[in-house]
PDB file of N, CA and C in Angstrom:
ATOM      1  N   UNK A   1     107.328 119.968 115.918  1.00  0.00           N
ATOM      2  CA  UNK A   1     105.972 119.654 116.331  1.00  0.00           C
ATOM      3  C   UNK A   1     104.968 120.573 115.627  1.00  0.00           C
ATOM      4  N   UNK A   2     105.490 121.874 115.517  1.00  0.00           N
ATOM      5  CA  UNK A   2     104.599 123.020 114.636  1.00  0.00           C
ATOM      6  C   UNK A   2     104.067 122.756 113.717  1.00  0.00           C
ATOM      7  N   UNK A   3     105.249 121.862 112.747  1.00  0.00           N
ATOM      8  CA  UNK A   3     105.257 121.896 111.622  1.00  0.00           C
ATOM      9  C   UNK A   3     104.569 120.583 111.211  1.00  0.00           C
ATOM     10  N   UNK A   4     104.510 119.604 112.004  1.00  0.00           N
ATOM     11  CA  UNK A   4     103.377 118.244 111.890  1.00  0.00           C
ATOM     12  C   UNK A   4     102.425 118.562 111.919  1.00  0.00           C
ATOM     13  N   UNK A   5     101.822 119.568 112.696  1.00  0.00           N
ATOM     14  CA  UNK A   5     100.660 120.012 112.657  1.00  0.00           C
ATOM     15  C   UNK A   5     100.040 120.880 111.858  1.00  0.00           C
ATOM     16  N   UNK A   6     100.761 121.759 111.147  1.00  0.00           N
ATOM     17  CA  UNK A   6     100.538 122.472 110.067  1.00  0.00           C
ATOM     18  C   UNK A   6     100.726 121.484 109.089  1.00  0.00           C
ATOM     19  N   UNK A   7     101.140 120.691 108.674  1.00  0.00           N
ATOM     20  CA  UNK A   7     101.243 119.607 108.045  1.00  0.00           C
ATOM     21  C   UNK A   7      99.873 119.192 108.245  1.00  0.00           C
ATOM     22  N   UNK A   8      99.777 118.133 108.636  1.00  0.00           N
ATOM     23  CA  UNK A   8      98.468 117.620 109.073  1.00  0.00           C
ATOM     24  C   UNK A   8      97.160 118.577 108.673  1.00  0.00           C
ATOM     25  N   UNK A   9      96.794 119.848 109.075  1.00  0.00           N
ATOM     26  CA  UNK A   9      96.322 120.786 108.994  1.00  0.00           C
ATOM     27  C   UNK A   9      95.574 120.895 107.238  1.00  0.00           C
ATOM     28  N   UNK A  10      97.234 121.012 106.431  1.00  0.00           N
ATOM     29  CA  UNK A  10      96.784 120.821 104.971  1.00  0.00           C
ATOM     30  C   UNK A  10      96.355 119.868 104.502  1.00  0.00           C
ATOM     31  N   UNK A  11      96.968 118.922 105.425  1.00  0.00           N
ATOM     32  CA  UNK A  11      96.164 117.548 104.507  1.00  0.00           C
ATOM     33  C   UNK A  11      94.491 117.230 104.591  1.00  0.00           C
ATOM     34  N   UNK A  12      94.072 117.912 105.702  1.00  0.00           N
ATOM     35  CA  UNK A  12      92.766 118.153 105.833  1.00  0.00           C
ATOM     36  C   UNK A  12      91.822 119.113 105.229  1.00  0.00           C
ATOM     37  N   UNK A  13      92.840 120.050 105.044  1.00  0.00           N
ATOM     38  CA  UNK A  13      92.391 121.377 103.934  1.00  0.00           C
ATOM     39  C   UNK A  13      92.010 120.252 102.635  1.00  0.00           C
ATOM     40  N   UNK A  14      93.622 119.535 102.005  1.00  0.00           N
ATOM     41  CA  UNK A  14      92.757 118.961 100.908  1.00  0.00           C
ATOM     42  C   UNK A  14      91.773 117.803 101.099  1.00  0.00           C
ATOM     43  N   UNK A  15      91.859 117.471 101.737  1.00  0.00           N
ATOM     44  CA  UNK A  15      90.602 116.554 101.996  1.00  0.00           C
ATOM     45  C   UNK A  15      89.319 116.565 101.891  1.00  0.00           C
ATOM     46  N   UNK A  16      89.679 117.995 102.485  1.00  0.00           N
ATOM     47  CA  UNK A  16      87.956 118.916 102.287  1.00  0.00           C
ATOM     48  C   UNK A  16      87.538 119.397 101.022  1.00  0.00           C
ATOM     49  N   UNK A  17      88.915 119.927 100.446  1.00  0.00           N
ATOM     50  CA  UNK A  17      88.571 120.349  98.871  1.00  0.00           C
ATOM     51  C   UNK A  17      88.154 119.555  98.109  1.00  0.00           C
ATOM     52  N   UNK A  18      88.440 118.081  98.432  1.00  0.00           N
ATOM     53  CA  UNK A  18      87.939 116.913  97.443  1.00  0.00           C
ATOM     54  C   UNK A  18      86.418 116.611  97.742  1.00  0.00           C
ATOM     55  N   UNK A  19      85.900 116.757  99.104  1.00  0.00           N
ATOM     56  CA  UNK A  19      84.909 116.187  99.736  1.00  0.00           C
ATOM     57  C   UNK A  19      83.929 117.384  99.703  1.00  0.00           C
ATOM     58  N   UNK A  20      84.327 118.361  99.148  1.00  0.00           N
ATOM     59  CA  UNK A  20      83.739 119.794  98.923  1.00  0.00           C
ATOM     60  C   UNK A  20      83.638 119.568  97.408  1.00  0.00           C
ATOM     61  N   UNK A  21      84.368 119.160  96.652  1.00  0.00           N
ATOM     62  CA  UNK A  21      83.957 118.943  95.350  1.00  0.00           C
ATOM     63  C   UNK A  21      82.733 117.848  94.915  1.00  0.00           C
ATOM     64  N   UNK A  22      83.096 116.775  95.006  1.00  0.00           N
ATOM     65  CA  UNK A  22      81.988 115.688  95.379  1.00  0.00           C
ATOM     66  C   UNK A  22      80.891 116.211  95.844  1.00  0.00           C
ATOM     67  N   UNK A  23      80.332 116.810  96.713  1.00  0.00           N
ATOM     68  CA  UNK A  23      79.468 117.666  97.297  1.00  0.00           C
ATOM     69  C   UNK A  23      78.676 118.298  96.310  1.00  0.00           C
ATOM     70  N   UNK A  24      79.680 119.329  95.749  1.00  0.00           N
ATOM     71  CA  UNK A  24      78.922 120.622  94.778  1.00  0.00           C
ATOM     72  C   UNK A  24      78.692 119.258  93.567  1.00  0.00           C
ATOM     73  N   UNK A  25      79.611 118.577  93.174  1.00  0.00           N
ATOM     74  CA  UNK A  25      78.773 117.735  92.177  1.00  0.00           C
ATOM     75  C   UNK A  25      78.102 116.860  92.239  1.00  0.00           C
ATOM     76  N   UNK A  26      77.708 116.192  93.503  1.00  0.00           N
ATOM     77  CA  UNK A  26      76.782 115.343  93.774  1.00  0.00           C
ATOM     78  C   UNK A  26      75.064 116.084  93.551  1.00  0.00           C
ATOM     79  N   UNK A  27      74.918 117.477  94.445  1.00  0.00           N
ATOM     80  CA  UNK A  27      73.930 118.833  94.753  1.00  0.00           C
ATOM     81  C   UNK A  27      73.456 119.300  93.469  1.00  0.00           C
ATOM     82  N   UNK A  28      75.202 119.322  92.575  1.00  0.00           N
ATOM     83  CA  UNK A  28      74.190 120.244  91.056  1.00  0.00           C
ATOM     84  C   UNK A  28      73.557 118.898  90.440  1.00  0.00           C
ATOM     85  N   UNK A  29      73.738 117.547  90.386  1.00  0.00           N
ATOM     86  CA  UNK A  29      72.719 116.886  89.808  1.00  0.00           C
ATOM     87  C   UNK A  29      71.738 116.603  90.653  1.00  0.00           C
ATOM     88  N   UNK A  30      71.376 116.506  91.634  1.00  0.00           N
ATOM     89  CA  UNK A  30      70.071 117.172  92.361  1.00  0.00           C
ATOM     90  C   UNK A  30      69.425 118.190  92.082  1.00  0.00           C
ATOM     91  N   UNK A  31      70.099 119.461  91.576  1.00  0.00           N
ATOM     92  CA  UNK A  31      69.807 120.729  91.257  1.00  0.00           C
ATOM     93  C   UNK A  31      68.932 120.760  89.861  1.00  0.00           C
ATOM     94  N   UNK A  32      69.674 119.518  89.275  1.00  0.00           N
ATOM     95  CA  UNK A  32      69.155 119.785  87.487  1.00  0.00           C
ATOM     96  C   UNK A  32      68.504 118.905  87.926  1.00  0.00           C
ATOM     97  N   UNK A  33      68.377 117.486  88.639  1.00  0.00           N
ATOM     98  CA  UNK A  33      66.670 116.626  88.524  1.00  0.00           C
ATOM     99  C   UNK A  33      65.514 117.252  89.012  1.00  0.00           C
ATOM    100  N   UNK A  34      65.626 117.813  90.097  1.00  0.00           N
ATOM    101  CA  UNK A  34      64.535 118.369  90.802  1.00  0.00           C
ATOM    102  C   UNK A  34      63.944 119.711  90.520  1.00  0.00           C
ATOM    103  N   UNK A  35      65.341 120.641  90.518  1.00  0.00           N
ATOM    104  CA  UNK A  35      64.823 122.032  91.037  1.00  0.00           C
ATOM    105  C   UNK A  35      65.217 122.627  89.643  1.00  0.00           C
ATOM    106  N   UNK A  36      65.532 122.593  88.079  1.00  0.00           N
ATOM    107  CA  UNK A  36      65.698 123.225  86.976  1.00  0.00           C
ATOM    108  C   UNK A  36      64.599 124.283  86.961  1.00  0.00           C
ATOM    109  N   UNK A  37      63.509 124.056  86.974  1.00  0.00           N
ATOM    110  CA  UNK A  37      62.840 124.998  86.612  1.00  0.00           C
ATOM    111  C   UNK A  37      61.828 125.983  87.655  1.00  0.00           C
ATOM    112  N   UNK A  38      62.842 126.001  88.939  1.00  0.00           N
ATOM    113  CA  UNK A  38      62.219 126.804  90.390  1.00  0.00           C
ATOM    114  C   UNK A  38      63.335 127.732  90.367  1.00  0.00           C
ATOM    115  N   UNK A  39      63.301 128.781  91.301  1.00  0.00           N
ATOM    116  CA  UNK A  39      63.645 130.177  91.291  1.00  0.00           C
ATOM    117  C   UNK A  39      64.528 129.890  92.537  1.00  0.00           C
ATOM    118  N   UNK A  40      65.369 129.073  92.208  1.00  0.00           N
ATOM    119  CA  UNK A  40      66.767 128.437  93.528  1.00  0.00           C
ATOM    120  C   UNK A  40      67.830 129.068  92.244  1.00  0.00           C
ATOM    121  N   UNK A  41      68.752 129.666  93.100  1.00  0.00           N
ATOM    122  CA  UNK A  41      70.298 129.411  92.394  1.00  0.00           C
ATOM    123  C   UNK A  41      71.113 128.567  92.317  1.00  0.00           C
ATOM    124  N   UNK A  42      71.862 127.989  91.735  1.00  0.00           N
ATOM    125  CA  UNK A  42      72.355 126.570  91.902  1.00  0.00           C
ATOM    126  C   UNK A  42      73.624 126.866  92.896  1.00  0.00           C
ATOM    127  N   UNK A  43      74.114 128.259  92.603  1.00  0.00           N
ATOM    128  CA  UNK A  43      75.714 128.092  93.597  1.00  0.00           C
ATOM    129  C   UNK A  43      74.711 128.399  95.318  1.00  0.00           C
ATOM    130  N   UNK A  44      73.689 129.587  95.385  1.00  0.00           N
ATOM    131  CA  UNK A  44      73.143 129.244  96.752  1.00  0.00           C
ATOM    132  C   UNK A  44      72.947 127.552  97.307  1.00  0.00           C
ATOM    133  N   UNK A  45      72.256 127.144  96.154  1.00  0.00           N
ATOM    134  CA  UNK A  45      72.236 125.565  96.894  1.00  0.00           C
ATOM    135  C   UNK A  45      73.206 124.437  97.248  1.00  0.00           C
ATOM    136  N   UNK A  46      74.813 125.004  96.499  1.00  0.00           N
ATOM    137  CA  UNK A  46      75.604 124.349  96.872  1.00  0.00           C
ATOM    138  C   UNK A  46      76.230 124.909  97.993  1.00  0.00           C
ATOM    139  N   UNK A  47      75.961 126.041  98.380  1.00  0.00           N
ATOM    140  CA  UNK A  47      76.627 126.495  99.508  1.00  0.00           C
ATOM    141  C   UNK A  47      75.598 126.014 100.298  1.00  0.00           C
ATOM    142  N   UNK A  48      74.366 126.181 100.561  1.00  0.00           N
ATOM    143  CA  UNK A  48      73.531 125.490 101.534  1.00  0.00           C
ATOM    144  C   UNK A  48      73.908 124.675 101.625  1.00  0.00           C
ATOM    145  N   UNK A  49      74.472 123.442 100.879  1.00  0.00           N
ATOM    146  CA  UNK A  49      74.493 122.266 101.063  1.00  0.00           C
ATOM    147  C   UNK A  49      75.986 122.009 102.072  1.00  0.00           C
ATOM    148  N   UNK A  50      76.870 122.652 101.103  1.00  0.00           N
ATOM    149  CA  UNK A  50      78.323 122.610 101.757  1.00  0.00           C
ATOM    150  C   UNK A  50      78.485 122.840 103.617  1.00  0.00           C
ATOM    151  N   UNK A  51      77.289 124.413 103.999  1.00  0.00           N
ATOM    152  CA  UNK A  51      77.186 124.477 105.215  1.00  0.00           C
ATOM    153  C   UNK A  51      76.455 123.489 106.094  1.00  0.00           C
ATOM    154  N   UNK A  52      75.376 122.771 105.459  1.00  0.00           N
ATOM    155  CA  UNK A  52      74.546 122.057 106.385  1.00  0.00           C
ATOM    156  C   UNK A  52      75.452 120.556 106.292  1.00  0.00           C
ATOM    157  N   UNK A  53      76.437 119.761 105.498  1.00  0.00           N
ATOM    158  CA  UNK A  53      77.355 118.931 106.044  1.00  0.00           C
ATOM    159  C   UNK A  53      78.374 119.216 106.971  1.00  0.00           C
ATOM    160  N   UNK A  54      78.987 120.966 106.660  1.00  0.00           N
ATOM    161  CA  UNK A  54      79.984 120.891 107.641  1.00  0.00           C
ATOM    162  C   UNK A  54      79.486 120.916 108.728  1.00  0.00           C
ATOM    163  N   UNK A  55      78.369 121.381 109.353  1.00  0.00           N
ATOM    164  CA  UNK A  55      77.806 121.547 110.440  1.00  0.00           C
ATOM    165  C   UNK A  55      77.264 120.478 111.059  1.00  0.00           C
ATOM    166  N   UNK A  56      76.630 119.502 110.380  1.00  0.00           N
ATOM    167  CA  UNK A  56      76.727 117.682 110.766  1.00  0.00           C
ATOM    168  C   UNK A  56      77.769 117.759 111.005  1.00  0.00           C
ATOM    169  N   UNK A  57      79.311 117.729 110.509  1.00  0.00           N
ATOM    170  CA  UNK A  57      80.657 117.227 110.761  1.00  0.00           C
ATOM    171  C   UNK A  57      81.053 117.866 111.930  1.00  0.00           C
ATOM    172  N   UNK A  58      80.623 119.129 112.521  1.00  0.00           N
ATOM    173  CA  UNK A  58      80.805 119.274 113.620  1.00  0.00           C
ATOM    174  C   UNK A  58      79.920 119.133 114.771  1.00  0.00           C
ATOM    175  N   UNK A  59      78.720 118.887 114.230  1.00  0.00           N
ATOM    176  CA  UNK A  59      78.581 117.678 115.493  1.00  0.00           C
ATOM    177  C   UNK A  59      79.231 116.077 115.597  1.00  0.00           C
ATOM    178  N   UNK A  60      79.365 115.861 114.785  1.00  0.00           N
ATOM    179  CA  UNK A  60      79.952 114.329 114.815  1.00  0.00           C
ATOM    180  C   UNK A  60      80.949 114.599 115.799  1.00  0.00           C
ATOM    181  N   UNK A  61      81.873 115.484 115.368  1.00  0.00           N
ATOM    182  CA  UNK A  61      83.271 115.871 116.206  1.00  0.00           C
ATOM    183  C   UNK A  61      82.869 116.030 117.365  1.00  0.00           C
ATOM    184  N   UNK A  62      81.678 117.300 118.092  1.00  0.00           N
ATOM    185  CA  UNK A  62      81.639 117.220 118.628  1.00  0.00           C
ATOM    186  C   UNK A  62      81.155 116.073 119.975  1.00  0.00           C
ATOM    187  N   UNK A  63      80.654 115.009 119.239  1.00  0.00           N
ATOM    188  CA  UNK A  63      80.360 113.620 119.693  1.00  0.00           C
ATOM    189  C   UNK A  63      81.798 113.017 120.192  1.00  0.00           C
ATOM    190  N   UNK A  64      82.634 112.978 119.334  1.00  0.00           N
ATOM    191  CA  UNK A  64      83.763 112.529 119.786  1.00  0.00           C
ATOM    192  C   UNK A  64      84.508 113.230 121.292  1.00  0.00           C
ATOM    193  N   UNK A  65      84.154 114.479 120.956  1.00  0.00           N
ATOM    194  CA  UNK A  65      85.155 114.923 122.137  1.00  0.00           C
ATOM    195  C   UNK A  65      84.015 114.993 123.483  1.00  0.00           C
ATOM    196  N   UNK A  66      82.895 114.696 123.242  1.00  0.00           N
ATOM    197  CA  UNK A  66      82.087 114.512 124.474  1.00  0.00           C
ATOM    198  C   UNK A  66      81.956 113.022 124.988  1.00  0.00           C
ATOM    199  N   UNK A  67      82.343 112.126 124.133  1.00  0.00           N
ATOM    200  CA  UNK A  67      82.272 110.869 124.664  1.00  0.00           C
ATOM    201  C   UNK A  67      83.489 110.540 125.226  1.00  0.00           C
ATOM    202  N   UNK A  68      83.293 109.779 126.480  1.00  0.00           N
ATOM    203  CA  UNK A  68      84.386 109.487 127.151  1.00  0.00           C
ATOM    204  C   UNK A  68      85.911 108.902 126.320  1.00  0.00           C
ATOM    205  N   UNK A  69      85.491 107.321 125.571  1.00  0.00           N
ATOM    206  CA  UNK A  69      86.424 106.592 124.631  1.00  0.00           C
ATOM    207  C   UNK A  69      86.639 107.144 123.540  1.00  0.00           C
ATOM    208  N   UNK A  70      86.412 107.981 123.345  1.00  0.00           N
ATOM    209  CA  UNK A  70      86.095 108.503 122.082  1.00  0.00           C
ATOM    210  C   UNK A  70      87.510 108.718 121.172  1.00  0.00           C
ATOM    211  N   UNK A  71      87.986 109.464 122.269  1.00  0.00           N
ATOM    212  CA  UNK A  71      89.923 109.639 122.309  1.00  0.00           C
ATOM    213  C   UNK A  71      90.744 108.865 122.046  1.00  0.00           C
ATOM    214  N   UNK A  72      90.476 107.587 122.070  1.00  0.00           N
ATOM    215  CA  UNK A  72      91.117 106.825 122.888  1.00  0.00           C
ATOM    216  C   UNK A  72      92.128 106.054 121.065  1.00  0.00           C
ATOM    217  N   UNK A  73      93.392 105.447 121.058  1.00  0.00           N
ATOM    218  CA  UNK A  73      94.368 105.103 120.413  1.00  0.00           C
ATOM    219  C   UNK A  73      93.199 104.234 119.124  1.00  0.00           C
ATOM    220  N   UNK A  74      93.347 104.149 118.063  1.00  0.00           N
ATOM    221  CA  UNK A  74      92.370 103.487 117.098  1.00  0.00           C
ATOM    222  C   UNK A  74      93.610 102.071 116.939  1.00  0.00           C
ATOM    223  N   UNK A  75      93.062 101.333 116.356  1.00  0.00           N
ATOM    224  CA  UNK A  75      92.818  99.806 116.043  1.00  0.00           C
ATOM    225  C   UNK A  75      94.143  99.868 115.373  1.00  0.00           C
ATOM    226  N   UNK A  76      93.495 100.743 114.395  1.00  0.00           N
ATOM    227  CA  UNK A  76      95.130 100.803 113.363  1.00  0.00           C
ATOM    228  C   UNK A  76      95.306 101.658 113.554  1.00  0.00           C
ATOM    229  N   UNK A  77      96.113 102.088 115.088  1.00  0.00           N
ATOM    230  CA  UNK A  77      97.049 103.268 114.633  1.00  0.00           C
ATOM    231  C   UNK A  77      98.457 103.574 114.111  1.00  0.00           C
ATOM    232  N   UNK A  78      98.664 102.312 113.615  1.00  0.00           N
ATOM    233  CA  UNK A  78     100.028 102.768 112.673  1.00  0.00           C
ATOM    234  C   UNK A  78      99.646 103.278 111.416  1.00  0.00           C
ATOM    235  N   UNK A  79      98.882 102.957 110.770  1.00  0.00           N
ATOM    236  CA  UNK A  79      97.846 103.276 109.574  1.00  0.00           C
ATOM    237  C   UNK A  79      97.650 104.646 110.047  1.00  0.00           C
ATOM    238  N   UNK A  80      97.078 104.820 111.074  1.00  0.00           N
ATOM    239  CA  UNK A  80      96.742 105.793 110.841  1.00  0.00           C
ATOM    240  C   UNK A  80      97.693 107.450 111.381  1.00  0.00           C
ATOM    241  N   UNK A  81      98.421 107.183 111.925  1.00  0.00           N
ATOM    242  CA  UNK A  81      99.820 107.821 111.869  1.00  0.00           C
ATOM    243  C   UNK A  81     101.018 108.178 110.612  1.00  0.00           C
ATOM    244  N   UNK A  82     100.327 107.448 109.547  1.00  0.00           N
ATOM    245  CA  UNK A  82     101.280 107.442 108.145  1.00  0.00           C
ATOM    246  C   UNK A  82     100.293 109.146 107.793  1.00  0.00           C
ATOM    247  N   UNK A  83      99.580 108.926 107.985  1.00  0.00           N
ATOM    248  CA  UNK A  83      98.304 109.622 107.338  1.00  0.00           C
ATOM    249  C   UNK A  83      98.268 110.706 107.904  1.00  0.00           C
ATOM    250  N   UNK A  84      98.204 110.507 109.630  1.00  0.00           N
ATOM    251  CA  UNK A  84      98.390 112.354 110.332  1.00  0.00           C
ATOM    252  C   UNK A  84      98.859 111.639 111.580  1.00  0.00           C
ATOM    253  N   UNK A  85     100.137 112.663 111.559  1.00  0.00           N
ATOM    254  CA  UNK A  85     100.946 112.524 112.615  1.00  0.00           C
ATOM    255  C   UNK A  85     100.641 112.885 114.172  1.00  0.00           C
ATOM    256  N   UNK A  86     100.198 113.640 114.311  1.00  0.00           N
ATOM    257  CA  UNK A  86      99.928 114.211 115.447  1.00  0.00           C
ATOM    258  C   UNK A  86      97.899 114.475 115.876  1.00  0.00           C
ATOM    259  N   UNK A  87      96.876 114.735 114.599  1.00  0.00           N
ATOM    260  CA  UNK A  87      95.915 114.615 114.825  1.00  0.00           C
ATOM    261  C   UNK A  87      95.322 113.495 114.931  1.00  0.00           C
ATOM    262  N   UNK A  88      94.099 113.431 116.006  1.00  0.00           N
ATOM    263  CA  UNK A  88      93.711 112.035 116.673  1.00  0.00           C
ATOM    264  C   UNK A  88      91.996 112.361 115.524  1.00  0.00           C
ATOM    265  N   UNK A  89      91.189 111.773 115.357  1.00  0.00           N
ATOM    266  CA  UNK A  89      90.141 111.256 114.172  1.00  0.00           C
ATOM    267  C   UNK A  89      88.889 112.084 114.881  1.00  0.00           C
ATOM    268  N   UNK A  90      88.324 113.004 116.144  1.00  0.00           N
ATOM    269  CA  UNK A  90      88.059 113.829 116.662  1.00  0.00           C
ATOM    270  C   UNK A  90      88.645 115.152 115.378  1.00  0.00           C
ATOM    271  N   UNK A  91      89.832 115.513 115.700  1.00  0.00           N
ATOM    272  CA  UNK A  91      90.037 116.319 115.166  1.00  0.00           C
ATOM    273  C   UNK A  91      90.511 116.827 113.952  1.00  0.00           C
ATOM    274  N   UNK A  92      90.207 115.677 113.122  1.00  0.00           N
ATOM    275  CA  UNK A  92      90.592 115.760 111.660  1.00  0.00           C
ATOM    276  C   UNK A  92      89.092 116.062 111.359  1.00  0.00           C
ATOM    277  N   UNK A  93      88.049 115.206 111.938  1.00  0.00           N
ATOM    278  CA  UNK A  93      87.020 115.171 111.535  1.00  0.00           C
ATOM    279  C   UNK A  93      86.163 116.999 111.265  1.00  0.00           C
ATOM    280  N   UNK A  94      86.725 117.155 112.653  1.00  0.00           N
ATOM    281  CA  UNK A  94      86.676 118.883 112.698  1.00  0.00           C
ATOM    282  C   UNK A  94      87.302 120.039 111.951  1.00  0.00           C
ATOM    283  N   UNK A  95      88.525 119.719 111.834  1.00  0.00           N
ATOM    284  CA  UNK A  95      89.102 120.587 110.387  1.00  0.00           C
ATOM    285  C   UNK A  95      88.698 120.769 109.041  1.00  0.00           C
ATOM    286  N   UNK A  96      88.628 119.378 108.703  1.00  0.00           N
ATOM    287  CA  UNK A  96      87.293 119.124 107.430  1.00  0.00           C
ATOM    288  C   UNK A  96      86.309 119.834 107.439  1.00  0.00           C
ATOM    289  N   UNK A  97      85.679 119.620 108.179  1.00  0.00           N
ATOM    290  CA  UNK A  97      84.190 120.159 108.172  1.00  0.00           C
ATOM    291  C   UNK A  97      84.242 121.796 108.755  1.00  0.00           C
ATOM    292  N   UNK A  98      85.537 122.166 109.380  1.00  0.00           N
ATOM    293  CA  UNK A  98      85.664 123.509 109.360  1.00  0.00           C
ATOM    294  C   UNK A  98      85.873 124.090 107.911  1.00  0.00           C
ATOM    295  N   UNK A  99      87.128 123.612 107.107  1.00  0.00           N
ATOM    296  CA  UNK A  99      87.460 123.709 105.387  1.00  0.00           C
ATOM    297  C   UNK A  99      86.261 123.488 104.927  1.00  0.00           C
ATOM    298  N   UNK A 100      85.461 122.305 105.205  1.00  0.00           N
ATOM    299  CA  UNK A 100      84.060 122.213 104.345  1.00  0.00           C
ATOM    300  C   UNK A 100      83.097 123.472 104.439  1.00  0.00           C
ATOM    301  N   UNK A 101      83.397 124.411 105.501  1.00  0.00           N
ATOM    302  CA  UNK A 101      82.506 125.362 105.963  1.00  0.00           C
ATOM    303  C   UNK A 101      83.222 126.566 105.018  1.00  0.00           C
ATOM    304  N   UNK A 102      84.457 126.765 104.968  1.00  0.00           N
ATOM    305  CA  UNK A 102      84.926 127.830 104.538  1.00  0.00           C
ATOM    306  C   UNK A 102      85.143 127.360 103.359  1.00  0.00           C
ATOM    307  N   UNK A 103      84.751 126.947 102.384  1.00  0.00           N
ATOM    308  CA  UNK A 103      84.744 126.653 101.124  1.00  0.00           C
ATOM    309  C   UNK A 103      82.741 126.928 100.650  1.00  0.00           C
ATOM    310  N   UNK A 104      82.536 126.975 101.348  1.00  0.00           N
ATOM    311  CA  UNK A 104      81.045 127.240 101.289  1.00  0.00           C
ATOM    312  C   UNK A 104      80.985 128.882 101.151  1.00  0.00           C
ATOM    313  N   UNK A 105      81.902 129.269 102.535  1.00  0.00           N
ATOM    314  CA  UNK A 105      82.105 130.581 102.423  1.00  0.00           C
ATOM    315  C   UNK A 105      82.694 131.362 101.173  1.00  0.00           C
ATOM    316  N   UNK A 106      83.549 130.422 100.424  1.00  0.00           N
ATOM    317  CA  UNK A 106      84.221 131.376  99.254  1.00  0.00           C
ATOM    318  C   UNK A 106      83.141 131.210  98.351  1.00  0.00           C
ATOM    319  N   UNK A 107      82.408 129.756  98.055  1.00  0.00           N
ATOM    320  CA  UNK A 107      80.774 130.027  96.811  1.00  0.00           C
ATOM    321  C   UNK A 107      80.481 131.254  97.858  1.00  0.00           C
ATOM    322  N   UNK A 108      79.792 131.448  98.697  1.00  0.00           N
ATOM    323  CA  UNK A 108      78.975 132.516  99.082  1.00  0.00           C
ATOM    324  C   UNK A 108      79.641 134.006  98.480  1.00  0.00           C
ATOM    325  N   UNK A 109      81.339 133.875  98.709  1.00  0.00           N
ATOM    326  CA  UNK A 109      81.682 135.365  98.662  1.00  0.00           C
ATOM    327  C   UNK A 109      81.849 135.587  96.714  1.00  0.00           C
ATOM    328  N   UNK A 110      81.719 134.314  96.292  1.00  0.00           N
ATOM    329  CA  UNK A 110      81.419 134.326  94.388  1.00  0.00           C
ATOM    330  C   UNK A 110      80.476 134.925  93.969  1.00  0.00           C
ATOM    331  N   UNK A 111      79.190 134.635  94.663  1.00  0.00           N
ATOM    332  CA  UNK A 111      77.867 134.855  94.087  1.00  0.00           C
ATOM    333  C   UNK A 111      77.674 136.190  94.931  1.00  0.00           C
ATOM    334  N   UNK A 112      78.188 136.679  96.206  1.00  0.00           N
ATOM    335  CA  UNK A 112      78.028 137.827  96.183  1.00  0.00           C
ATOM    336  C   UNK A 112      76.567 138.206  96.946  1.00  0.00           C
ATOM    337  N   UNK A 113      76.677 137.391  98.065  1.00  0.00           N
ATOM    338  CA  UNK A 113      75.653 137.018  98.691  1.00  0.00           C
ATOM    339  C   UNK A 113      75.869 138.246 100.013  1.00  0.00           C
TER     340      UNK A 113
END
């Protein structure tokens, strides 16, 4: 059971790393249309950016676990049991966006903030 969940766990780690990538490259071409020639850093603004989605993502989550149905078995859950064994879509949503947070944290600890 440990080990499904640590399982599960990584697969959300990479999930985030992908959705953390997309992110920083979606932000730096925002960075070069808009803001090239203002006194922003580009890795500060991808970490701004990285923190202010994970922090949406944990409210979303936290939406889930405050709504009553929220819990409740999904449509496809055989589908979605191939995918994570033991986490219910509440709490994947939250791991992500926790990884999305601490990937923000490692730009921050790059630039030396």
């Amino acid at each position: 059971m440990t080990f499904k969940i640590l399982k599960d766990i990584f697969k959300c780690a990479k999930l985030a790393l992908f959705i953390s990538s997309g992110i920083a490259v979606f932000f730096t071409l925002i960075y070069f249309i808009f803001y090239q020639g203002k006194d922003i850093s580009l890795f500060g603004f991808i970490k701004n950016a990285l923190y202010y989605i994970g922090c949406f993502g944990f409210l979303i989550s936290a939406g889930f676990f405050i709504q009553k149905n929220a819990t409740r078995p999904l449509t496809y859950q055989d589908a979605w049991n191939k995918m994570f064994s033991v986490l219910n879509l509440g709490l994947v949503i939250m791991f992500v966006s926790l990884f999305i947070c601490f990937y923000g944290m490692i730009v921050q600890i790059c630039i030396g903030y």
